[in-house]
Protein backbone atom coordinates (compact mmCIF):
# COMPACT_ATOMS: atom_id res chain seq x y z
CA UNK A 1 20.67 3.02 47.83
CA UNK A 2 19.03 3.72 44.41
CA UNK A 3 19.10 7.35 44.02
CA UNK A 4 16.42 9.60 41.78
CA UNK A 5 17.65 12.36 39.71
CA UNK A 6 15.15 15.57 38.49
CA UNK A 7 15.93 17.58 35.75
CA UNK A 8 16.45 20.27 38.52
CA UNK A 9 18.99 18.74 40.14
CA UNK A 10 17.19 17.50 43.02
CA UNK A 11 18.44 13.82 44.35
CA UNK A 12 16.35 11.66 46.69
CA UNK A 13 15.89 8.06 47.65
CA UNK A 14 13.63 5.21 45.43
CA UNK A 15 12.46 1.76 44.88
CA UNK A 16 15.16 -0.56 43.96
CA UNK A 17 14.84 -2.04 40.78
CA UNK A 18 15.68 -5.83 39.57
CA UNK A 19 18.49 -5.69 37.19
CA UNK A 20 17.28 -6.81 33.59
CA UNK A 21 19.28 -5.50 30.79
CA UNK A 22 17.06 -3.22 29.86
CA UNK A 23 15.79 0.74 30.29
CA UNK A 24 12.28 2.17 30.99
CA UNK A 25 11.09 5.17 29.47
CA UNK A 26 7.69 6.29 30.44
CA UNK A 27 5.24 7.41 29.46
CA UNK A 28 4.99 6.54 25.83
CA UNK A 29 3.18 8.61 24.99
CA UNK A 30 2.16 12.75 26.11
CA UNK A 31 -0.67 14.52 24.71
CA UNK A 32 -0.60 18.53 25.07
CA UNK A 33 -2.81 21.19 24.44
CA UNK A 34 -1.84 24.44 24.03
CA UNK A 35 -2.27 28.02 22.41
CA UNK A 36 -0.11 29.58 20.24
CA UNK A 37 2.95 31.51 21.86
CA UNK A 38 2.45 29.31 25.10
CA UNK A 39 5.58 27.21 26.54
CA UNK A 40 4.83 24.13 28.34
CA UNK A 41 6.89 21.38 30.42
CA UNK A 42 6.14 18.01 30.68
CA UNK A 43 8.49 15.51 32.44
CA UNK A 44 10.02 11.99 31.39
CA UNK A 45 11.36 9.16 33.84
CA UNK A 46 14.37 7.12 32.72
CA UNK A 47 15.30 4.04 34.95
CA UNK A 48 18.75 2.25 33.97
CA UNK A 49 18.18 -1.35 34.60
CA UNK A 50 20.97 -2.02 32.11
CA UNK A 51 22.99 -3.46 34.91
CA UNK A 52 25.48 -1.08 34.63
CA UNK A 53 25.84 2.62 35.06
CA UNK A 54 25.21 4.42 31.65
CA UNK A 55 25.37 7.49 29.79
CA UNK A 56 21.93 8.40 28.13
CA UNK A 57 21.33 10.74 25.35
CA UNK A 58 18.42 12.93 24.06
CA UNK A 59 17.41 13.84 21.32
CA UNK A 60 14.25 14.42 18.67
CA UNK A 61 12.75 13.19 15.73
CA UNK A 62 9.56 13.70 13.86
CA UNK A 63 7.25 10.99 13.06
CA UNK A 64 4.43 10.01 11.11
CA UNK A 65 1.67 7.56 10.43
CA UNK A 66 3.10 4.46 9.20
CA UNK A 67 1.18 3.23 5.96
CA UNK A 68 2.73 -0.44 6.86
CA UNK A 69 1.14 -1.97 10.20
CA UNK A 70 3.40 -4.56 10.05
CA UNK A 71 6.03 -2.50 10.67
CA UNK A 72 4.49 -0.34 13.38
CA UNK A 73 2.17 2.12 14.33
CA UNK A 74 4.62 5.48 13.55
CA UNK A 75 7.61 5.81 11.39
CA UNK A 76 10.18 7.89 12.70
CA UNK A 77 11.78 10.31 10.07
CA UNK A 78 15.33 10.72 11.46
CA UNK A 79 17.00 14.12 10.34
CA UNK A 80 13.81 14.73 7.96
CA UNK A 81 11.31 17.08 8.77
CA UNK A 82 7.76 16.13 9.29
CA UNK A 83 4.51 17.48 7.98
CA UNK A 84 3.62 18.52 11.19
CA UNK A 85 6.95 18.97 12.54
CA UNK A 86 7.41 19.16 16.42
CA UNK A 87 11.06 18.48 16.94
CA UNK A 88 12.32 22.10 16.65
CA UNK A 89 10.18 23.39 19.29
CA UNK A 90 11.00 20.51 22.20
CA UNK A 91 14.13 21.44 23.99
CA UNK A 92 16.12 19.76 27.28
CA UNK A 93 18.27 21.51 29.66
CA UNK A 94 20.77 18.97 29.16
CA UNK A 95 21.50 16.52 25.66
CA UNK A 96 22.92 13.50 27.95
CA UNK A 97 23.54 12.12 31.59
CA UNK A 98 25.18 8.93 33.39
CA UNK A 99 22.55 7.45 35.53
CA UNK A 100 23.72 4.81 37.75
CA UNK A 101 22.77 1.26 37.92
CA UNK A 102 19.40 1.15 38.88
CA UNK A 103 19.01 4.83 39.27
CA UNK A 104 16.11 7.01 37.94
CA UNK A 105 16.15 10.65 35.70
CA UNK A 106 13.67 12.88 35.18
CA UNK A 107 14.29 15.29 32.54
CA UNK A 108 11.88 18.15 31.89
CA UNK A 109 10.76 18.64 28.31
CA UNK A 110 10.10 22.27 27.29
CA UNK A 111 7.80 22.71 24.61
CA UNK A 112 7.24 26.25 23.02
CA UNK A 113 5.13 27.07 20.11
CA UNK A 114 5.38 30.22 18.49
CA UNK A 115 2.78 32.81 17.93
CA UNK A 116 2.03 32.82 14.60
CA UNK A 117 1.61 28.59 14.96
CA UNK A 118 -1.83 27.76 12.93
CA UNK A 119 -4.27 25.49 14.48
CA UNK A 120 -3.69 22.03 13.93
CA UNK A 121 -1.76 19.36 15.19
CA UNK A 122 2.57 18.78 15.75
CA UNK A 123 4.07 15.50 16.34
CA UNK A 124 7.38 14.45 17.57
CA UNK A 125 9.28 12.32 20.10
CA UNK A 126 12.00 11.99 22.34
CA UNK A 127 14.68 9.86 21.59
CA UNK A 128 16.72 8.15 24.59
CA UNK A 129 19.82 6.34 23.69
CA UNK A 130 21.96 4.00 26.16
CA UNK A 131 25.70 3.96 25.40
CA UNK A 132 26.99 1.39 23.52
CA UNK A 133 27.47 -1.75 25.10
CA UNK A 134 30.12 -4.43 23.79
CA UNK A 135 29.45 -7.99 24.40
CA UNK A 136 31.79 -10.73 24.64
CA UNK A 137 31.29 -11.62 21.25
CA UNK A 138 32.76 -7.95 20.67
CA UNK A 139 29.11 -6.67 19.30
CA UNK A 140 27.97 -3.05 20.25
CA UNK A 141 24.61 -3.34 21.48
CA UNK A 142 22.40 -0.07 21.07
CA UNK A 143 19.58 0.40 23.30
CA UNK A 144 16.67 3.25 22.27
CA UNK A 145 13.54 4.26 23.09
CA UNK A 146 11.07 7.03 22.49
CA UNK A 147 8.57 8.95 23.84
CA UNK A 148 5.72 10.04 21.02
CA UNK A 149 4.40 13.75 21.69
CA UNK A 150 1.22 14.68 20.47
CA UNK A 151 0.42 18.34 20.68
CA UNK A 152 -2.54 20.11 19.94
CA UNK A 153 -2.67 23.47 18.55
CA UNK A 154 -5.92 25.58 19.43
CA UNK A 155 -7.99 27.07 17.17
CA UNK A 156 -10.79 25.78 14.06
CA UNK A 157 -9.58 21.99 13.35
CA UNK A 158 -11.17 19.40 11.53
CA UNK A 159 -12.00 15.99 13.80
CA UNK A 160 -13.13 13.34 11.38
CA UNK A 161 -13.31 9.95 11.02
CA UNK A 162 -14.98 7.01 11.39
CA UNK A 163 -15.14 3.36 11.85
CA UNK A 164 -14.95 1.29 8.04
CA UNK A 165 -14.57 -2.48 8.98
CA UNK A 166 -15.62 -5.09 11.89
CA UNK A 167 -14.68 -8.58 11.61
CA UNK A 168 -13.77 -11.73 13.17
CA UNK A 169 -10.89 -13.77 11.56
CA UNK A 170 -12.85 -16.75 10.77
CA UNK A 171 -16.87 -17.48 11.01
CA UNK A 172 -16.67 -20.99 13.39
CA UNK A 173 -14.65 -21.22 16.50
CA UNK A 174 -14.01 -24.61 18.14
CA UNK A 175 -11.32 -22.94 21.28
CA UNK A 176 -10.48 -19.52 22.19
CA UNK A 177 -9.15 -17.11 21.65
CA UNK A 178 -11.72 -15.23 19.21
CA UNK A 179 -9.61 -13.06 17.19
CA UNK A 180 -11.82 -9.84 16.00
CA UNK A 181 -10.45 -6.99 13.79
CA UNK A 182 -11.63 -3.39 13.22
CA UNK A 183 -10.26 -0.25 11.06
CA UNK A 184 -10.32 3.23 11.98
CA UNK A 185 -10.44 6.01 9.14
CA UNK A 186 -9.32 9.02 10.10
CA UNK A 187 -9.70 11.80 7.58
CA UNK A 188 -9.19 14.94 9.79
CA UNK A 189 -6.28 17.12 10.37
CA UNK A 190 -5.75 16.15 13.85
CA UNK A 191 -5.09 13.04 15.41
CA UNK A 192 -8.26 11.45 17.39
CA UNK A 193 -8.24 9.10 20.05
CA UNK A 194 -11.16 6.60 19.58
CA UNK A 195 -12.67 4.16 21.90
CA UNK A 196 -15.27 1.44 22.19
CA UNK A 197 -17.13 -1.45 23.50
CA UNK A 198 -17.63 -5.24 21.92
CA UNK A 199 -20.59 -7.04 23.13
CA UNK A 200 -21.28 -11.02 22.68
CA UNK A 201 -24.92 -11.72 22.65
CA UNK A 202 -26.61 -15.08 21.88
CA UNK A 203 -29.57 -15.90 20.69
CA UNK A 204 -31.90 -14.52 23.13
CA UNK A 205 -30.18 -10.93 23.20
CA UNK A 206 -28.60 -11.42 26.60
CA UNK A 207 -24.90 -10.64 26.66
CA UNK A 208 -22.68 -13.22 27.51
CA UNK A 209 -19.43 -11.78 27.79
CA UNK A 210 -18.17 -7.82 26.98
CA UNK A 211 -14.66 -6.11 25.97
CA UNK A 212 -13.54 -2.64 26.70
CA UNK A 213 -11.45 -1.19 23.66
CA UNK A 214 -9.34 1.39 25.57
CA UNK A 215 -8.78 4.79 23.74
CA UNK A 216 -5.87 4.80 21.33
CA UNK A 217 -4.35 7.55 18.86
CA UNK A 218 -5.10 7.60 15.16
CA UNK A 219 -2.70 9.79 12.93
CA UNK A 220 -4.91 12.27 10.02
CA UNK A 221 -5.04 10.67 7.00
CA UNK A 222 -4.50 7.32 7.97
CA UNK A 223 -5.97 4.03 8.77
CA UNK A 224 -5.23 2.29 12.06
CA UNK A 225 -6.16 -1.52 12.34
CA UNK A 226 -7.04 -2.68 15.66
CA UNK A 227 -7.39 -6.03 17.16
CA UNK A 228 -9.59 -7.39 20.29
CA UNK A 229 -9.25 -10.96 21.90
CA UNK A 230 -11.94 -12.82 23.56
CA UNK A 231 -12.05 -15.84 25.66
CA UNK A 232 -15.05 -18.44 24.02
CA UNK A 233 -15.44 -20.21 27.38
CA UNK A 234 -18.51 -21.40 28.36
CA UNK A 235 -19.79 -20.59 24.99
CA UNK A 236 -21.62 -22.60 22.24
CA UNK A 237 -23.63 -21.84 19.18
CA UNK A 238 -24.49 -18.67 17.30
CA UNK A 239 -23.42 -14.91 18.82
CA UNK A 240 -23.90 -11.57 17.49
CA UNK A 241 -21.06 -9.46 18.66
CA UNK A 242 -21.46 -5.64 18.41
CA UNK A 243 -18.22 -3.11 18.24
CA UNK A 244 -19.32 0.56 19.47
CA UNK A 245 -16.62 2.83 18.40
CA UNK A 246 -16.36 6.17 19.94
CA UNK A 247 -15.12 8.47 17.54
CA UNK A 248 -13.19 10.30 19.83
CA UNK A 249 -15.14 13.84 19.16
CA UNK A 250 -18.19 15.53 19.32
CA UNK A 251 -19.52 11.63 21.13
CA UNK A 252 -20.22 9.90 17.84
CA UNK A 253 -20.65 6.10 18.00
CA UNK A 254 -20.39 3.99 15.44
CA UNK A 255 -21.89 0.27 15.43
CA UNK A 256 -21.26 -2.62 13.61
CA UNK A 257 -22.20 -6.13 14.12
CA UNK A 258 -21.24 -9.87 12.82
CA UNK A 259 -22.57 -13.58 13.83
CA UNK A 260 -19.99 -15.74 14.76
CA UNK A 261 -20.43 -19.58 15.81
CA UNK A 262 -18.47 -21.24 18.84
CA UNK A 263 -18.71 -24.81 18.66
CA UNK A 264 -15.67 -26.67 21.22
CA UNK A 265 -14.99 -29.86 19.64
CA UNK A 266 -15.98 -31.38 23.46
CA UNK A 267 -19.46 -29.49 23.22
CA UNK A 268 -19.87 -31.56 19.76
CA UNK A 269 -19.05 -34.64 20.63
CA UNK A 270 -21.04 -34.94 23.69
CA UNK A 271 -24.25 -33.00 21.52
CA UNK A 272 -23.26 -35.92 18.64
CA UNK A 273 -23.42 -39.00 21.63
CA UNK A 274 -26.54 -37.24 23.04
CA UNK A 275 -28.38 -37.19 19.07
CA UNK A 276 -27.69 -40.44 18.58
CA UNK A 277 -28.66 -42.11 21.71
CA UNK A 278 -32.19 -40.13 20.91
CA UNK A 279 -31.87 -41.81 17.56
CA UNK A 280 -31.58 -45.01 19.20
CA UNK A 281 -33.95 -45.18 21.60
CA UNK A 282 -36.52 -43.66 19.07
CA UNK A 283 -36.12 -46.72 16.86
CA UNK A 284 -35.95 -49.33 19.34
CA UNK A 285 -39.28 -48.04 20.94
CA UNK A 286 -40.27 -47.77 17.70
CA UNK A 287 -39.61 -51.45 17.10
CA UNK A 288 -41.20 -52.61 20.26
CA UNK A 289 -44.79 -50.61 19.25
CA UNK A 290 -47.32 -53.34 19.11
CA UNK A 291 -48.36 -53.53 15.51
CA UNK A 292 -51.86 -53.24 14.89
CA UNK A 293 -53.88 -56.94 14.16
CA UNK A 294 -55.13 -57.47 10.53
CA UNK A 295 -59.14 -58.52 10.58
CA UNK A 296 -59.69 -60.87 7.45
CA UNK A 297 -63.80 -61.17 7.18
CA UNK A 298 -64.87 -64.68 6.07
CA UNK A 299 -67.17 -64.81 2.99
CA UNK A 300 -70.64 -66.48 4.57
CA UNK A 301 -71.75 -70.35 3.59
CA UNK A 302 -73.89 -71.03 1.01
């Protein structure tokens, strides 16, 4: 039996879980609003499917926007404070626990902001480390995770941004996927959460085929780059495909549209054989076209 410990103590029963080296901390991400001098709890879950019953330890860190997307969306700042700092104000009633093989913990996260906090926005996250692991080849393996907390601060904030680039990586596509691109600006003091819409429409203005962009966090004073993936099936010639952006506030949209062509390589051969079999069968009617009988006049007798 897999058991399920609370971070109150309580133990009960749950879903057996498949073994796969790995932990799952969820969610990934809490959002929180709150007023100053108010204490909130939110809970994480922790399953061990390390294969093995482990210690896990909290703790926090600050984190922000990460100028580098290559590197990922956040950067966490270790023992530095942030900006916006969050970590001194998240607490746990415990710093670490052994959670057996396949077993589950939820902690509770206590979250108190003091009175005199000024509106804005805090950011921090829980860190959740396995114990280390040695393999045969005598290497400690570290396993860590976090949780990002986004917490909102009531009171006069400024929610800005907007959308400053739509493109698709290259102009002709001959097979899917169609790779499209788009930046977010946000130039606010808190973070937004911005969502959209793409639309493919040909020629005639009917859509062909739509993608939801599902809301997603932008830091202040950064610029997120998102991507969206679409299948070209089915698809050839010219398309105008449209990006509404949500701006996350206040139910601004931004548009922006580009023409793209989808051409499959099949789709141009056959539309090649097709051309020139017209071709052909132009000239040989053309060929077999009666030509029209010359009249010569003869010049009279004298």
């Amino acid at each position: 039996m897999v058991v399920v410990t609370t971070g109150f103590g309580v133990v009960w029963p749950s879903t057996t879980l498949a073994a796969n080296g790995n932990f799952i901390l969820s969610p990934g991400k809490v959002e929180v609003t709150v007023a100053p001098g108010q204490v909130v709890t939110k809970q994480l879950s922790i399953v061990n499917n390390l294969g093995r019953d482990s210690t896990f330890v909290f703790s926090t860190e600050d984190f922000k926007g990460n100028d580098n997307a290559s590197e990922g969306l956040v950067e966490l700042l270790g023992d530095a404070d942030g900006q916006n700092s969050l970590k001194h104000y998240i607490s746990f009633k415990t710093d670490s626990i052994n959670i057996p093989s396949g077993g589950e913990y939820v902690m509770d996260v206590k979250i108190t902001i003091p009175s005199n906090t000024p509106a804005g926005a805090l950011y921090g996250a829980v860190m959740v480390s396995a114990e280390s692991d040695t393999t045969e080849a005598n290497i400690q393996v570290n396993s860590r995770l976090a949780a990002l907390f986004f917490v909102k601060v009531e009171g006069e904030v400024i929610e800005q941004g907007q959308l400053v680039n739509f493109q698709a990586d290259k102009k002709l596509y001959t097979n899917s996927p169609i790779q499209l691109d788009f930046d977010y600006s946000n130039t606010g003091d808190v973070y937004l959460n911005p969502y959209g819409l793409v639309t493919v429409s040909n020629v005639f203005n009917h859509t062909v085929t739509q993608a939801e962009v599902a809301p997603y966090f932008v830091l202040p004073n950064t610029i997120r780059n998102s991507g969206v993936k679409l299948t070209g099936e089915n698809m050839f010639g010219p398309y105008r495909v449209t990006m509404q952006l949500n701006r996350g506030y206040d139910n601004i949209i931004d548009e922006k549209g580009i023409w793209i062509w989808v051409l499959p390589w099949q789709g141009v051969v056959v539309a090649v054989l097709v051309l020139g079999a017209l071709i052909y069968l132009i000239i040989i009617m053309f060929r077999r076209r009666p030509r029209p009988h010359k009249i010569f006049k003869t010049k009279p007798k004298k």
